[in-house]
Structures are given as C-alpha cells and as structure tokens.
PDB file of N, CA and C in Angstrom:
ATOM      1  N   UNK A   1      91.020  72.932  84.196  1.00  0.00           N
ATOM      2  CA  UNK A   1      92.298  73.600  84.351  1.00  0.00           C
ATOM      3  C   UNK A   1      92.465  73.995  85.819  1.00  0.00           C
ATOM      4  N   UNK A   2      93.453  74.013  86.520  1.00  0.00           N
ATOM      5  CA  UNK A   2      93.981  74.397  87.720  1.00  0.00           C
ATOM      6  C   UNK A   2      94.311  75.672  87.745  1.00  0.00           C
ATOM      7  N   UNK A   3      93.773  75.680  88.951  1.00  0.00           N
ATOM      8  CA  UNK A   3      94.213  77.622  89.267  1.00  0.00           C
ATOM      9  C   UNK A   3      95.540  77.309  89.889  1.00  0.00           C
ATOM     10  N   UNK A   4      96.239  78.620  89.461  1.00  0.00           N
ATOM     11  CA  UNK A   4      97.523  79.031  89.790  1.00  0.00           C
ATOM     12  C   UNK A   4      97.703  79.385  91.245  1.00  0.00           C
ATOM     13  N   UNK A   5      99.004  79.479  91.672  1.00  0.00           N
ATOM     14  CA  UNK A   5      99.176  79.712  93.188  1.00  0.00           C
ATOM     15  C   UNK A   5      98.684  81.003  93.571  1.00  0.00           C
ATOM     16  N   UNK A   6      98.883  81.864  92.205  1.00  0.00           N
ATOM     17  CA  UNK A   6      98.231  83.547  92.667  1.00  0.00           C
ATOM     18  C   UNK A   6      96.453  83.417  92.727  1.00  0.00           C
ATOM     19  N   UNK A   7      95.870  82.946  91.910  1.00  0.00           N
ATOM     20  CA  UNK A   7      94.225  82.848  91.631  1.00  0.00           C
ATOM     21  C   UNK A   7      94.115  82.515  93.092  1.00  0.00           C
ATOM     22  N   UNK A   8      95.024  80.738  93.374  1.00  0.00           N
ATOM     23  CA  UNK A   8      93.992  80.458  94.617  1.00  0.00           C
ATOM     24  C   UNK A   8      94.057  81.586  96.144  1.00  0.00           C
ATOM     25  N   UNK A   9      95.117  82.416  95.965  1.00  0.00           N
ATOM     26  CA  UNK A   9      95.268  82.872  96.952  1.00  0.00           C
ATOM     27  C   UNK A   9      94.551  84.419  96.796  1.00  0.00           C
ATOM     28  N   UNK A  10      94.193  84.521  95.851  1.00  0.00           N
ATOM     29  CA  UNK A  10      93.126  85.792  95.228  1.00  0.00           C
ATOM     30  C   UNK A  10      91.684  85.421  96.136  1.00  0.00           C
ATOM     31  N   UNK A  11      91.316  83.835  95.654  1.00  0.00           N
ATOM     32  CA  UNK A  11      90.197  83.313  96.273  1.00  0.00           C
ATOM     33  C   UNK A  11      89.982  83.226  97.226  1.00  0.00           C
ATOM     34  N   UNK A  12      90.784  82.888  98.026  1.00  0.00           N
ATOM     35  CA  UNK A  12      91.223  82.693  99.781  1.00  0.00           C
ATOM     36  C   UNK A  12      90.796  83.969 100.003  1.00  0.00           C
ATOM     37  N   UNK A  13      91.425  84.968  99.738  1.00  0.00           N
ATOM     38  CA  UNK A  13      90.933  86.576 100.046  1.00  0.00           C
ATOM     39  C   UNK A  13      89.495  86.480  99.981  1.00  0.00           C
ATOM     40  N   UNK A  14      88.816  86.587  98.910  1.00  0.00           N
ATOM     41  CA  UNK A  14      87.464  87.187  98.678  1.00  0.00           C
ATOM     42  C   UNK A  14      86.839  85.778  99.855  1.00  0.00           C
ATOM     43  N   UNK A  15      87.444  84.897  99.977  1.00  0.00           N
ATOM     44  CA  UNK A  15      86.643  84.364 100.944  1.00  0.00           C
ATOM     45  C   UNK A  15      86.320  84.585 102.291  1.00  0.00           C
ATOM     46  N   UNK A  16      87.584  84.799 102.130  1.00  0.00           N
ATOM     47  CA  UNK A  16      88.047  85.109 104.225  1.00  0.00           C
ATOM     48  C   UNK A  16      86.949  86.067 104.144  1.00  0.00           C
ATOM     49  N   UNK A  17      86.481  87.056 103.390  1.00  0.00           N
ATOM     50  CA  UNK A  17      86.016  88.867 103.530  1.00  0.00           C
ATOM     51  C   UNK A  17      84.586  88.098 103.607  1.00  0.00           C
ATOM     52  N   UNK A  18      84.338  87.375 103.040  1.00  0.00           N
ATOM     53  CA  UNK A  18      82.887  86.632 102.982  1.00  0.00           C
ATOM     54  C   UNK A  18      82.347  85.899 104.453  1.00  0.00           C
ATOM     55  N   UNK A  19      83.188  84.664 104.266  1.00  0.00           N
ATOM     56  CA  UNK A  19      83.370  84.221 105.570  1.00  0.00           C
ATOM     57  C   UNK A  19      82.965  85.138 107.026  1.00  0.00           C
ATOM     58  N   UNK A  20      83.190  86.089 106.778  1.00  0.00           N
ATOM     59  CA  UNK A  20      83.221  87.097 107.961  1.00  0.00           C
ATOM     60  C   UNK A  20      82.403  88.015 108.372  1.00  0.00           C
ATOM     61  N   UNK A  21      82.127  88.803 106.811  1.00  0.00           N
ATOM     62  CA  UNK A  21      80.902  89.534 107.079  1.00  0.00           C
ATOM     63  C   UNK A  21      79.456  88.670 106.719  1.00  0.00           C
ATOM     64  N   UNK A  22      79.769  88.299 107.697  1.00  0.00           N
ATOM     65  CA  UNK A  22      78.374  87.641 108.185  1.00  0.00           C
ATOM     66  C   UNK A  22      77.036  88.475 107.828  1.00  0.00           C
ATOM     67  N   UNK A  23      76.814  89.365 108.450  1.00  0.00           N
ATOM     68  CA  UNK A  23      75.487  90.898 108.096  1.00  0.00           C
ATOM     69  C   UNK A  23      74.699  91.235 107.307  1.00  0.00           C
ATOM     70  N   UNK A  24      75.834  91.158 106.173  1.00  0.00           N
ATOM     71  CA  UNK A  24      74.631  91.076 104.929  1.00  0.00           C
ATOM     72  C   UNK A  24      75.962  90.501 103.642  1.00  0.00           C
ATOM     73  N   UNK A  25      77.000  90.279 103.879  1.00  0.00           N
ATOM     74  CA  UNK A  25      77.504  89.363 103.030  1.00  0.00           C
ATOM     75  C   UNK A  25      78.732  90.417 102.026  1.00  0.00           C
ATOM     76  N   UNK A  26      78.082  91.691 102.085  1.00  0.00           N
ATOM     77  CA  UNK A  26      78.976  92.737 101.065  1.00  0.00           C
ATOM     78  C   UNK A  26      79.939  93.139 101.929  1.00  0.00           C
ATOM     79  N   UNK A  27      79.850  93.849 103.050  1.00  0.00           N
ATOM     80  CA  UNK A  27      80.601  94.729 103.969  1.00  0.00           C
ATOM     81  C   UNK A  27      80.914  93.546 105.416  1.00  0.00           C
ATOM     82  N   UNK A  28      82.054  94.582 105.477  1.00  0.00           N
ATOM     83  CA  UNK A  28      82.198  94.152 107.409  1.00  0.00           C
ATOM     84  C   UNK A  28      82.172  95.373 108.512  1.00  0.00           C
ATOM     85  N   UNK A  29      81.428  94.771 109.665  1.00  0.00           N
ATOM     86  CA  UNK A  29      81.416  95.666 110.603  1.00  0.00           C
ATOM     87  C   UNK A  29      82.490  96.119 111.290  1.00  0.00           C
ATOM     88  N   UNK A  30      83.066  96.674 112.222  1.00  0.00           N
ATOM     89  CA  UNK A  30      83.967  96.936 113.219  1.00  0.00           C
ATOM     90  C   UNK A  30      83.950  95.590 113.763  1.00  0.00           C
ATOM     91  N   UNK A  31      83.080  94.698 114.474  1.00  0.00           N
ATOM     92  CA  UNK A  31      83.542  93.926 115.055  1.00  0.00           C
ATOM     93  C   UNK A  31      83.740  92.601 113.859  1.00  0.00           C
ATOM     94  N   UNK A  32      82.956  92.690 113.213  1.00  0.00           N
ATOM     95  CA  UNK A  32      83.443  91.189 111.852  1.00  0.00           C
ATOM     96  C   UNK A  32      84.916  91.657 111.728  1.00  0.00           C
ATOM     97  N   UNK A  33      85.224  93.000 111.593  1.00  0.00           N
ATOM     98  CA  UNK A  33      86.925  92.942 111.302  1.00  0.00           C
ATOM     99  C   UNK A  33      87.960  92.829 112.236  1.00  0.00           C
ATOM    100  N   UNK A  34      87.670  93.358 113.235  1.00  0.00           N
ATOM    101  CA  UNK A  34      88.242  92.297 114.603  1.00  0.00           C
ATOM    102  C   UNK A  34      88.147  90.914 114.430  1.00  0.00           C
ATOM    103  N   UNK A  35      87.437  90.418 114.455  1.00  0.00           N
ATOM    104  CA  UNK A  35      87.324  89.115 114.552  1.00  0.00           C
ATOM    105  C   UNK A  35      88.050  88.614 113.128  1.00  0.00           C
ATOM    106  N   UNK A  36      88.115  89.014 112.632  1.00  0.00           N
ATOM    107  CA  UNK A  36      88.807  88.371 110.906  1.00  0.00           C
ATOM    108  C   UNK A  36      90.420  88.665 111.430  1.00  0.00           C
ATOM    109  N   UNK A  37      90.548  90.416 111.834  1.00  0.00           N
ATOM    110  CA  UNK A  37      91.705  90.266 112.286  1.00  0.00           C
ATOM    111  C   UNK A  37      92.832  89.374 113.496  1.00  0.00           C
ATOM    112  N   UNK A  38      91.567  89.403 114.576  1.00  0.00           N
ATOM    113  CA  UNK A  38      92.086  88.767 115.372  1.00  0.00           C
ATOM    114  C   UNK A  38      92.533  86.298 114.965  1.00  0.00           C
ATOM    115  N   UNK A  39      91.912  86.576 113.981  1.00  0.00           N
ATOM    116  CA  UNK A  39      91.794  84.919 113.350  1.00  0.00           C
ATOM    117  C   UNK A  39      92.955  84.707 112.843  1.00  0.00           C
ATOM    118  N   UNK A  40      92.462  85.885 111.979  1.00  0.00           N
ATOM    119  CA  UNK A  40      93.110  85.510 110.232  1.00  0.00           C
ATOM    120  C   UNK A  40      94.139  86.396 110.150  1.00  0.00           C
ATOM    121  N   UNK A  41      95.020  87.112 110.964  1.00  0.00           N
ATOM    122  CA  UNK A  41      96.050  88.322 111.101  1.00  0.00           C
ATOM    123  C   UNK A  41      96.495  88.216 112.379  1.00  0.00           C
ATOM    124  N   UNK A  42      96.527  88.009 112.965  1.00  0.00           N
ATOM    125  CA  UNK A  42      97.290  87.454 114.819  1.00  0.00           C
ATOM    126  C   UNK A  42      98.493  87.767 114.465  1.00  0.00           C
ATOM    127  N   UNK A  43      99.737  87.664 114.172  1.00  0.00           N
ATOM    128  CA  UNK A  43     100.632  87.859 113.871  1.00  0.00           C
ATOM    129  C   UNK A  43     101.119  89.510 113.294  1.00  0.00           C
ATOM    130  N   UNK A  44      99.842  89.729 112.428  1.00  0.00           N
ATOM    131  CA  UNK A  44     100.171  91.569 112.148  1.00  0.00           C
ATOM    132  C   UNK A  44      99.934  92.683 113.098  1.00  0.00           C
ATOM    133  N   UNK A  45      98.666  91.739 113.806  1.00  0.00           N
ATOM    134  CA  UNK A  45      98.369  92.928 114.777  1.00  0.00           C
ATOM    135  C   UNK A  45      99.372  92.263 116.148  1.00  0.00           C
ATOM    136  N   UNK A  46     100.211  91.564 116.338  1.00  0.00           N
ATOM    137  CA  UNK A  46     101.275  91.519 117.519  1.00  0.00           C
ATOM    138  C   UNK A  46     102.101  92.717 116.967  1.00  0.00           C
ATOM    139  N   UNK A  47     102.243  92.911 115.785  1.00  0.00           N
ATOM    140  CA  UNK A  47     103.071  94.376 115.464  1.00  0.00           C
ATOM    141  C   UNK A  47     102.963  95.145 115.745  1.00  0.00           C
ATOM    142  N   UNK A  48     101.573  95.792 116.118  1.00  0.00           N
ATOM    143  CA  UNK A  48     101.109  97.526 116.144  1.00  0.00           C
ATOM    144  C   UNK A  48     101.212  97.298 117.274  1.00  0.00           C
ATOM    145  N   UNK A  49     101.513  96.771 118.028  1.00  0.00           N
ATOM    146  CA  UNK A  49     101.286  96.547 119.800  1.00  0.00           C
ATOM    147  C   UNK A  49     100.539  98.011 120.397  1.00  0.00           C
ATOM    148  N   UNK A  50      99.346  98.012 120.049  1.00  0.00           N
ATOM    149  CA  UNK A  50      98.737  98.676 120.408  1.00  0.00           C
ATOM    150  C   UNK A  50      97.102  98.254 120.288  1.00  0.00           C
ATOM    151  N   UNK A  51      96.441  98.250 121.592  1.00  0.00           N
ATOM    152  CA  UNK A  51      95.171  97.627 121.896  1.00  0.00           C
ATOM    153  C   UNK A  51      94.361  98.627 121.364  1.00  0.00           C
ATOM    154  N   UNK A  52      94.542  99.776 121.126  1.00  0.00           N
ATOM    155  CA  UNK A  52      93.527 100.381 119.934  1.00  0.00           C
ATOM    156  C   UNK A  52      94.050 100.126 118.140  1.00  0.00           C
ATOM    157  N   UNK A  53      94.462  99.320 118.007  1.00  0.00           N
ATOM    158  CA  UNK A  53      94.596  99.497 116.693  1.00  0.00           C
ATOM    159  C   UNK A  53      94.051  99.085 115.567  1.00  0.00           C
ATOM    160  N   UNK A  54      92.882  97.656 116.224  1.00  0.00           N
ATOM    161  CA  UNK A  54      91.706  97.686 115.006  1.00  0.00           C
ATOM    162  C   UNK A  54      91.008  98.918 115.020  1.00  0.00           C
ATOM    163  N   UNK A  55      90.892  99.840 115.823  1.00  0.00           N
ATOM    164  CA  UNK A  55      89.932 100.619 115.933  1.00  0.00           C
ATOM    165  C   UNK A  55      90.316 102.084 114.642  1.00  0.00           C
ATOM    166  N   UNK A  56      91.831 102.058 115.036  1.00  0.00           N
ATOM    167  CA  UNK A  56      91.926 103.406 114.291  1.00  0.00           C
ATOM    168  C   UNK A  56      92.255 102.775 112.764  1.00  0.00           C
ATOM    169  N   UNK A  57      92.374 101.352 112.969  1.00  0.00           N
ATOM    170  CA  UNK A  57      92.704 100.784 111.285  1.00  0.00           C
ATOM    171  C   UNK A  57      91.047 100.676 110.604  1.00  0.00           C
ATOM    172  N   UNK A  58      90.143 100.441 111.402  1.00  0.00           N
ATOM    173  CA  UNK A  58      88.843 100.108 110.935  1.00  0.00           C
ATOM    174  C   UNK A  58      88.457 101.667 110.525  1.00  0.00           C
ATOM    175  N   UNK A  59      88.973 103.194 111.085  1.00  0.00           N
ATOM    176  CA  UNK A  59      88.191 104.220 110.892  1.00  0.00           C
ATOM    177  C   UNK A  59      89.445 105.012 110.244  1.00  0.00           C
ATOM    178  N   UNK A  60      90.591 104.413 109.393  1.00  0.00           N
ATOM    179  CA  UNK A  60      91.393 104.807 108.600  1.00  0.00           C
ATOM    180  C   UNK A  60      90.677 103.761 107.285  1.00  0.00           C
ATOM    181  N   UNK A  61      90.322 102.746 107.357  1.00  0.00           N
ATOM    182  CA  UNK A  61      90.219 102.379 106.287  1.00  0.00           C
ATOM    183  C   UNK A  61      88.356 102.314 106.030  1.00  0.00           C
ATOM    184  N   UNK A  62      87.999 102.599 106.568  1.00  0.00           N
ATOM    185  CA  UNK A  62      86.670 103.422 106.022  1.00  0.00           C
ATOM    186  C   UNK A  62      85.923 104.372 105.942  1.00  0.00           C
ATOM    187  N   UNK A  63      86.902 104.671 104.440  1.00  0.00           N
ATOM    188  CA  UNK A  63      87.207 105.927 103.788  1.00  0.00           C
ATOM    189  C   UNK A  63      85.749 106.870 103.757  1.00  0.00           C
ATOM    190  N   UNK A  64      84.417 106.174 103.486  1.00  0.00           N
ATOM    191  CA  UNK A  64      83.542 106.776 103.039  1.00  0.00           C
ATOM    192  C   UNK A  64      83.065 106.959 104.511  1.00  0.00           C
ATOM    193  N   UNK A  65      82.848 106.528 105.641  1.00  0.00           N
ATOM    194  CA  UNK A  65      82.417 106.712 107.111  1.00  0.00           C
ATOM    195  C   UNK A  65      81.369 106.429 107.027  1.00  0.00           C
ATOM    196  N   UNK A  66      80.803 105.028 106.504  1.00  0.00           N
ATOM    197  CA  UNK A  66      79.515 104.463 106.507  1.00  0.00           C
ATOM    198  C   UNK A  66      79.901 103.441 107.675  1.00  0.00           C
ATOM    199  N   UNK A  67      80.368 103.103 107.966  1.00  0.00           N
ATOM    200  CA  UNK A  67      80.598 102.209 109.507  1.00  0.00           C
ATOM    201  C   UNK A  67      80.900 100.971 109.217  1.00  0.00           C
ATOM    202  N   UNK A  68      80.911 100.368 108.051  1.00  0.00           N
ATOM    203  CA  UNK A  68      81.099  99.250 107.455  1.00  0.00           C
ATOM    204  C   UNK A  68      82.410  99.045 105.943  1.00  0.00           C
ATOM    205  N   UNK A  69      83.004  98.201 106.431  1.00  0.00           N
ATOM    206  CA  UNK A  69      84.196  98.134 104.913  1.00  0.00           C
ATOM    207  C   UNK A  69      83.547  97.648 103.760  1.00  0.00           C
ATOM    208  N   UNK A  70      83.579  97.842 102.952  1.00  0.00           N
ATOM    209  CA  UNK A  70      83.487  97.475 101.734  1.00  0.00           C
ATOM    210  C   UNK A  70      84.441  96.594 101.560  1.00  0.00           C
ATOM    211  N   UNK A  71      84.295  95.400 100.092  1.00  0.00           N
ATOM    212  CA  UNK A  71      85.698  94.768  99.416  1.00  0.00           C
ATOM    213  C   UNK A  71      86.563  96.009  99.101  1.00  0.00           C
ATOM    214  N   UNK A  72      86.099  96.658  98.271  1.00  0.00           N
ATOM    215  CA  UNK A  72      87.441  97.514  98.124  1.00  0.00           C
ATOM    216  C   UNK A  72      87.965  97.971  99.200  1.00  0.00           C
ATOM    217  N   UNK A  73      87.438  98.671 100.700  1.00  0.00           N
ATOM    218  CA  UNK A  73      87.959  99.273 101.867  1.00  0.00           C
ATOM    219  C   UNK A  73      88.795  97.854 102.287  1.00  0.00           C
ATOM    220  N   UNK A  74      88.467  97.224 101.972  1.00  0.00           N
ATOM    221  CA  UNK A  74      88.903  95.601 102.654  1.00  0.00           C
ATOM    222  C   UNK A  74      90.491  95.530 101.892  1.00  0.00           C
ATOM    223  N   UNK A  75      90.426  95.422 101.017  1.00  0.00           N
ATOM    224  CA  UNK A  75      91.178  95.075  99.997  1.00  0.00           C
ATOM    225  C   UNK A  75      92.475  96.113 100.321  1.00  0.00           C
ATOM    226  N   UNK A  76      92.386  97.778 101.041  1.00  0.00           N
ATOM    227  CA  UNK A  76      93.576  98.345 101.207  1.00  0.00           C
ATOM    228  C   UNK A  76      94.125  97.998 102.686  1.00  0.00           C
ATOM    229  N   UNK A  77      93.139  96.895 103.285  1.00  0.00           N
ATOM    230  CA  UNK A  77      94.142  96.204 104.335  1.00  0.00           C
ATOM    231  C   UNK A  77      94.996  95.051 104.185  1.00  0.00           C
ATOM    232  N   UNK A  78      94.282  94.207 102.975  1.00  0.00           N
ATOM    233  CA  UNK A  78      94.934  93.270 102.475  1.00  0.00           C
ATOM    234  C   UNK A  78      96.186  93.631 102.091  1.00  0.00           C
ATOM    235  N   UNK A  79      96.078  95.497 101.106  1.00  0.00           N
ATOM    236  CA  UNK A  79      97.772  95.839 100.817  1.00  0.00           C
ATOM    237  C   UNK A  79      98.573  96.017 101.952  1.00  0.00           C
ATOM    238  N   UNK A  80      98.058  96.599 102.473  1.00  0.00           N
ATOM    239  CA  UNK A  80      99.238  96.906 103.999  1.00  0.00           C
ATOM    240  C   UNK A  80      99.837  95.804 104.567  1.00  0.00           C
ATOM    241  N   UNK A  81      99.159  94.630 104.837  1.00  0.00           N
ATOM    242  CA  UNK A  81      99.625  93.522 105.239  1.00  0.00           C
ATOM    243  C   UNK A  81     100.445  92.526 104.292  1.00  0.00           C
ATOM    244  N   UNK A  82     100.041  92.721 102.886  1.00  0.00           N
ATOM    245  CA  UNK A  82     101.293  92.458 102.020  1.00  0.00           C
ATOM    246  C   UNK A  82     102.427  93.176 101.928  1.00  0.00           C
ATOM    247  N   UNK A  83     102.794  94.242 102.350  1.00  0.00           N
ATOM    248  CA  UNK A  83     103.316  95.619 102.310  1.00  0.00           C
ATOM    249  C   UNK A  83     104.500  95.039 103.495  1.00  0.00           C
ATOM    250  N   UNK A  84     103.892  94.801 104.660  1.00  0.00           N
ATOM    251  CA  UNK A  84     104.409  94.278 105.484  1.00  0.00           C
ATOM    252  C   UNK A  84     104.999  93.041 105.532  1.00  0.00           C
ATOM    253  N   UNK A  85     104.363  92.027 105.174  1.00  0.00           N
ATOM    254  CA  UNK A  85     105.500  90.812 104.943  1.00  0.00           C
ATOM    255  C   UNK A  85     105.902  91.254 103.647  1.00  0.00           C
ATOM    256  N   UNK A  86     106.208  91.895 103.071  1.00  0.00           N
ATOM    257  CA  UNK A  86     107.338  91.611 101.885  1.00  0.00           C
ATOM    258  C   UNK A  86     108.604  92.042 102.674  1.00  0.00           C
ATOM    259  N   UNK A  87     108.286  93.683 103.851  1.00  0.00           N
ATOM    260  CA  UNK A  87     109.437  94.221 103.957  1.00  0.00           C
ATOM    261  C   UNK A  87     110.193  93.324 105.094  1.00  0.00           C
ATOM    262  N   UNK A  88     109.043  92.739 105.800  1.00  0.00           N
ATOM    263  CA  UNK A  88     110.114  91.373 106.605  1.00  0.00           C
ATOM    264  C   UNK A  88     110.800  90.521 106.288  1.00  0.00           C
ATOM    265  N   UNK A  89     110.472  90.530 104.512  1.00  0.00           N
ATOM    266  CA  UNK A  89     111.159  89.492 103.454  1.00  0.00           C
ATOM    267  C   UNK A  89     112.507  89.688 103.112  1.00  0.00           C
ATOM    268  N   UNK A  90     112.305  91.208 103.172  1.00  0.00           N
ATOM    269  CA  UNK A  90     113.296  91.336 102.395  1.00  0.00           C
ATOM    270  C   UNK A  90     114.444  91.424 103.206  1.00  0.00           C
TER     271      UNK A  90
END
C-alpha cells in the first residue's frame, strides 16, 4: 500500500531531525539545528531577519534547558513554520 501525501511528509520530518542530529541520533545540538535550519529552512529564517535568531529559537524551544532538542522540542518548530506558511497562504 502507498503512503499518502500526509504520511510521506510526516516521514520527511522524522527524517530531516535524524539526518541531522548526527550525536547520538535522539536530540539536536545548537549547531545540528543551525545547520538543519540553515539547509532545510533558508527561506523562514530570511524572515526573522535577524542574525541571532537560531539562537533565541534554539533556547525558546528548549523547554527543559538540557542544551539539546528533543523530537518533541523539534516538532514545536516544525509548528511554527507550518504556522507560517499557511498564513502566507492565506
């Protein structure tokens, strides 16, 4: 059976987060998320036009202050950036 357009793009996610955190495979560092951002998001971060803004997005979205994102910490950047192209959608 074929995955649907939503599954594969579910998958794409958990990959990219994989793909990236290199370290130990669960979490990403400050710089794995730069680098994911700067790849795989170029376009969102031309928005914040601001050269600190992985920084205060990496220590807004990790909530627990272990220095590393989690999938779930991961996952409330994924919303924001859906959040954002919808409202350019609309």
């Amino acid at each position: 059976m074929s995955q649907t357009q939503l599954e594969e793009a579910c998958e794409t996610i958990i990959n990219v987060f994989h793909q990236y955190s290199l370290r130990d495979g669960n979490s990403l560092s400050e710089m794995e998320m730069a680098e994911l951002m700067k790849k795989e998001l170029p376009n969102f971060l031309k928005e914040k036009k601001n050269p600190k803004a992985i920084d205060e997005m990496f220590n807004d979205l990790d909530k627990n202050k272990d220095a590393v994102l989690s999938f779930d910490e991961f996952l409330v950047l994924v919303q924001r950036v859906l959040f954002s192209a919808n409202e350019h959608n609309s």
